[in-house]
C-alpha atoms as a PDB file:
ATOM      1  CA  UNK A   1      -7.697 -23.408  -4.494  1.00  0.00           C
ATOM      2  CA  UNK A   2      -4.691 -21.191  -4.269  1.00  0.00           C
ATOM      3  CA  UNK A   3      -2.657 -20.281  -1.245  1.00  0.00           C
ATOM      4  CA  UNK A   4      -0.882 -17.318  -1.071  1.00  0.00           C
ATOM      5  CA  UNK A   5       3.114 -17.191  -0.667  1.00  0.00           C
ATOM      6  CA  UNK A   6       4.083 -16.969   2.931  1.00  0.00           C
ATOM      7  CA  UNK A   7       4.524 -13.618   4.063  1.00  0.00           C
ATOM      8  CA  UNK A   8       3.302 -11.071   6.390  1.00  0.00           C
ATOM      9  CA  UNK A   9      -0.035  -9.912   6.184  1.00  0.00           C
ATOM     10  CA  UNK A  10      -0.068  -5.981   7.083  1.00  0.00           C
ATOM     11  CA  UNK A  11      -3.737  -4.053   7.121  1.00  0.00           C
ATOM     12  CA  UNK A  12      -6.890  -4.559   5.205  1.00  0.00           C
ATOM     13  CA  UNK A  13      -6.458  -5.403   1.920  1.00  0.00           C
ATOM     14  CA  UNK A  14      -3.030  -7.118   2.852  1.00  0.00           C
ATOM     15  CA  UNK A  15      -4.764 -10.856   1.769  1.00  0.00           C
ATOM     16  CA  UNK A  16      -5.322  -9.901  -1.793  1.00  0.00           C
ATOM     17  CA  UNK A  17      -2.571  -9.846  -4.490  1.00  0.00           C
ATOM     18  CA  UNK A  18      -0.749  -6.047  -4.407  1.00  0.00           C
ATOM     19  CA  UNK A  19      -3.505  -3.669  -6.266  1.00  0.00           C
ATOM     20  CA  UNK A  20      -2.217  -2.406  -9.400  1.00  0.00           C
ATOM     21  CA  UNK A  21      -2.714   1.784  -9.862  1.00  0.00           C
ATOM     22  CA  UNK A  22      -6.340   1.780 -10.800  1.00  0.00           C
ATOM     23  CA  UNK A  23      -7.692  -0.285  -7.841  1.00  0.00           C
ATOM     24  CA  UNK A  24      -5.777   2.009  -5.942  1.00  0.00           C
ATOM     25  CA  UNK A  25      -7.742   4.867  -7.382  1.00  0.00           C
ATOM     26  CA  UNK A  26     -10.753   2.764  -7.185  1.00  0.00           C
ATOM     27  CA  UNK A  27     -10.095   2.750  -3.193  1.00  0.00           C
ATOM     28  CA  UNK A  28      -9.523   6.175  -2.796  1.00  0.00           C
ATOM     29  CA  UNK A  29     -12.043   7.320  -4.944  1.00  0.00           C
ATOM     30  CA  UNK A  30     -14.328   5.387  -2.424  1.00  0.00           C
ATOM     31  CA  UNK A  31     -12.622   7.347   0.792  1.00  0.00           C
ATOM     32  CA  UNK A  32     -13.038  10.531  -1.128  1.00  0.00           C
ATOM     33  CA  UNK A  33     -17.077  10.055  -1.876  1.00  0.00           C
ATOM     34  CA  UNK A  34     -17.431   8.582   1.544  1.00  0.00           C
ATOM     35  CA  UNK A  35     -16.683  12.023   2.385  1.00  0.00           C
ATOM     36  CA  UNK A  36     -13.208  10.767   4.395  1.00  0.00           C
ATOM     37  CA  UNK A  37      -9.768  12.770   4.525  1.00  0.00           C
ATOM     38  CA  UNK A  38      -7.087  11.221   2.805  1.00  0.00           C
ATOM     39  CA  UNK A  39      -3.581  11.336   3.979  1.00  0.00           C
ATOM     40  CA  UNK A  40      -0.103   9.419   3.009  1.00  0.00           C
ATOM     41  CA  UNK A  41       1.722   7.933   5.540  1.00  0.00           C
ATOM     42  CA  UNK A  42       5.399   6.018   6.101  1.00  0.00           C
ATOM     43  CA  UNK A  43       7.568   3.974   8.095  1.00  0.00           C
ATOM     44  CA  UNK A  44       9.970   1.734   8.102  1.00  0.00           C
ATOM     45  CA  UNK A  45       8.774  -1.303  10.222  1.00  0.00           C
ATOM     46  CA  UNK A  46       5.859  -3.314   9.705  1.00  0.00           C
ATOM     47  CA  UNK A  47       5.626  -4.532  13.397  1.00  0.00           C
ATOM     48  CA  UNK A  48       2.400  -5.048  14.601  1.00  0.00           C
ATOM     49  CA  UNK A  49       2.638  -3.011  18.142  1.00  0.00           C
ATOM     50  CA  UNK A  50       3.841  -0.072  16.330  1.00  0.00           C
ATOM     51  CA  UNK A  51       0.972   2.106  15.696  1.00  0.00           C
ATOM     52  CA  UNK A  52       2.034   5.405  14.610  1.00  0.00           C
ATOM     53  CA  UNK A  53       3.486   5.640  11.410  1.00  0.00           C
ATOM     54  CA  UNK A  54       5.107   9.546  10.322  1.00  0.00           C
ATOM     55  CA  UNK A  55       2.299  11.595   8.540  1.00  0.00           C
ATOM     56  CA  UNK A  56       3.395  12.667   5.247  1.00  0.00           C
ATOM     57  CA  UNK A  57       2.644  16.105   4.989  1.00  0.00           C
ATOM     58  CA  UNK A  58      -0.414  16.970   6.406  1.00  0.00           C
ATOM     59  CA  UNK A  59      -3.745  15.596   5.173  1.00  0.00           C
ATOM     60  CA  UNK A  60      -5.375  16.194   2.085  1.00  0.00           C
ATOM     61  CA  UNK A  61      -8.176  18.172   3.503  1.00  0.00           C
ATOM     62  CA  UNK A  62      -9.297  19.776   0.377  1.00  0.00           C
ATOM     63  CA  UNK A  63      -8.896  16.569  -1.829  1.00  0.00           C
ATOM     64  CA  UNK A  64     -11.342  16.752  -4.826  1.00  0.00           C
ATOM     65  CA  UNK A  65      -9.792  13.904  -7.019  1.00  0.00           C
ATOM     66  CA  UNK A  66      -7.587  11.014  -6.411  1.00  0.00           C
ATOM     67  CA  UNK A  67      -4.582  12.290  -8.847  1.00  0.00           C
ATOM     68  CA  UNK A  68      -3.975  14.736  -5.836  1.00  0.00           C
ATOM     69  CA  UNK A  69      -3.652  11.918  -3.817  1.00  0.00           C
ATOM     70  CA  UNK A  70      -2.257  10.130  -5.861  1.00  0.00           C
ATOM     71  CA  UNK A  71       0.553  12.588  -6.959  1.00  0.00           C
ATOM     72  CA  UNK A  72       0.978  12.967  -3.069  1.00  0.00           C
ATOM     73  CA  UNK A  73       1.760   9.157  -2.760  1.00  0.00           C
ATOM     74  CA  UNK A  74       3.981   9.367  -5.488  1.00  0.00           C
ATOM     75  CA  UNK A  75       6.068  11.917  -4.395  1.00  0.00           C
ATOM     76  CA  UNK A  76       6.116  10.019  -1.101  1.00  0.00           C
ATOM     77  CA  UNK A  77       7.769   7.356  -2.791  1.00  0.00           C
ATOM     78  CA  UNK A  78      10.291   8.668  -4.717  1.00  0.00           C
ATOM     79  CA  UNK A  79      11.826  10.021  -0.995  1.00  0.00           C
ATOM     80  CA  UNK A  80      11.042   6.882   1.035  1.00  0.00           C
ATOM     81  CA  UNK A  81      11.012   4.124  -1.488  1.00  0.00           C
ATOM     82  CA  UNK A  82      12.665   1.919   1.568  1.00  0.00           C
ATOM     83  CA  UNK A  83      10.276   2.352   3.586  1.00  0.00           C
ATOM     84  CA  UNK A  84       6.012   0.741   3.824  1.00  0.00           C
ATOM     85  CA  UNK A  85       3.540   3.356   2.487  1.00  0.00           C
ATOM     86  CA  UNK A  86       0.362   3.616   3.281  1.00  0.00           C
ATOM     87  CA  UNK A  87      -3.061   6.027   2.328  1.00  0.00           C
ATOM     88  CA  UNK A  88      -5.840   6.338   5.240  1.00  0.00           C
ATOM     89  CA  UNK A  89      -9.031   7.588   5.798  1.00  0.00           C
ATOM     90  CA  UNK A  90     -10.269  10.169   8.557  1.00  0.00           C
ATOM     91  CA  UNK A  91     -13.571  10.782   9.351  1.00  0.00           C
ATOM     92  CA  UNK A  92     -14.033  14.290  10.483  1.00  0.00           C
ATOM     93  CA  UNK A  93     -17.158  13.612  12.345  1.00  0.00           C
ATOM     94  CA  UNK A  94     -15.785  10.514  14.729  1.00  0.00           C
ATOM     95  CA  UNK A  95     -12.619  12.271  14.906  1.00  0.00           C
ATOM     96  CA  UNK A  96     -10.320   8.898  13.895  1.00  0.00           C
ATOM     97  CA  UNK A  97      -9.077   7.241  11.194  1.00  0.00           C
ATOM     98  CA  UNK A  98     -11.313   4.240   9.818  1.00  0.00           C
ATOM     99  CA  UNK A  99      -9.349   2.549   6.840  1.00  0.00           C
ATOM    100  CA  UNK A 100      -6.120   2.439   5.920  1.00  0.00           C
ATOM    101  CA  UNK A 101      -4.403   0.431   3.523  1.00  0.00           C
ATOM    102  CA  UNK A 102      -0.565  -0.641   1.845  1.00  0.00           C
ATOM    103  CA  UNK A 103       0.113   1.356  -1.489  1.00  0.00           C
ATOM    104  CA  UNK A 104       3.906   0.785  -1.424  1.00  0.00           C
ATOM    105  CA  UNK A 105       6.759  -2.184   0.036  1.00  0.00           C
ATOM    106  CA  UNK A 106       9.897  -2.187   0.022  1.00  0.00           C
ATOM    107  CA  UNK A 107      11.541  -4.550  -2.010  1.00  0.00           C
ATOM    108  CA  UNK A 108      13.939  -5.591   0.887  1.00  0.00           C
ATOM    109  CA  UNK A 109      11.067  -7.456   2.957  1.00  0.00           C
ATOM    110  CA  UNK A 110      12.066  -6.168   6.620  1.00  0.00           C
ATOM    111  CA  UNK A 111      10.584  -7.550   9.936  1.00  0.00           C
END
């Protein structure tokens, strides 16, 4: 049995190894045919009580395919590449977000 390294453990999928670019799309693809609202969001601290990270633009409410949402991530992290990046899922019909998960971290590992 393997432990992982010691580190902080952020949202969902945060006990896994990183996902490479396809399980990414393989995740979004998921919030996309679950009929969800993708959006991109940022921020520089991973502290627990801070619960509102800065929207990226606003969300992808047309969203047919994950390169949009992909290119949208992307693009957020060529202008925050300091800073934890994240994709979530809103349902329209309970009016809140239901999954979220860490696409990007910075390579400076801030507390």
């Amino acid at each position: 049995m393997q432990t992982l390294p010691k580190e902080r453990r952020y949202e969902t999928l945060s006990y896994l190894p990183p996902l490479s670019d396809a399980q990414i799309a393989k995740q979004i693809q998921y919030m996309i045919d679950q009929g969800f609202i993708p959006g991109v969001e940022f921020s520089e601290s991973s502290a627990p009580e801070q619960h509102y990270w800065t929207l990226w633009k606003l969300p992808l409410f047309n969203a047919g395919s994950v390169n949009e949402v992909l290119n949208e991530v992307k693009a957020c992290r060529s202008e925050y590449s300091s800073n934890f990046i994240r994709v979530v899922g809103f349902d329209n019909v309970k009016q809140c977000q239901v999954l979220s998960f860490i696409v990007h971290k910075p390579t400076a590992s801030r507390y």
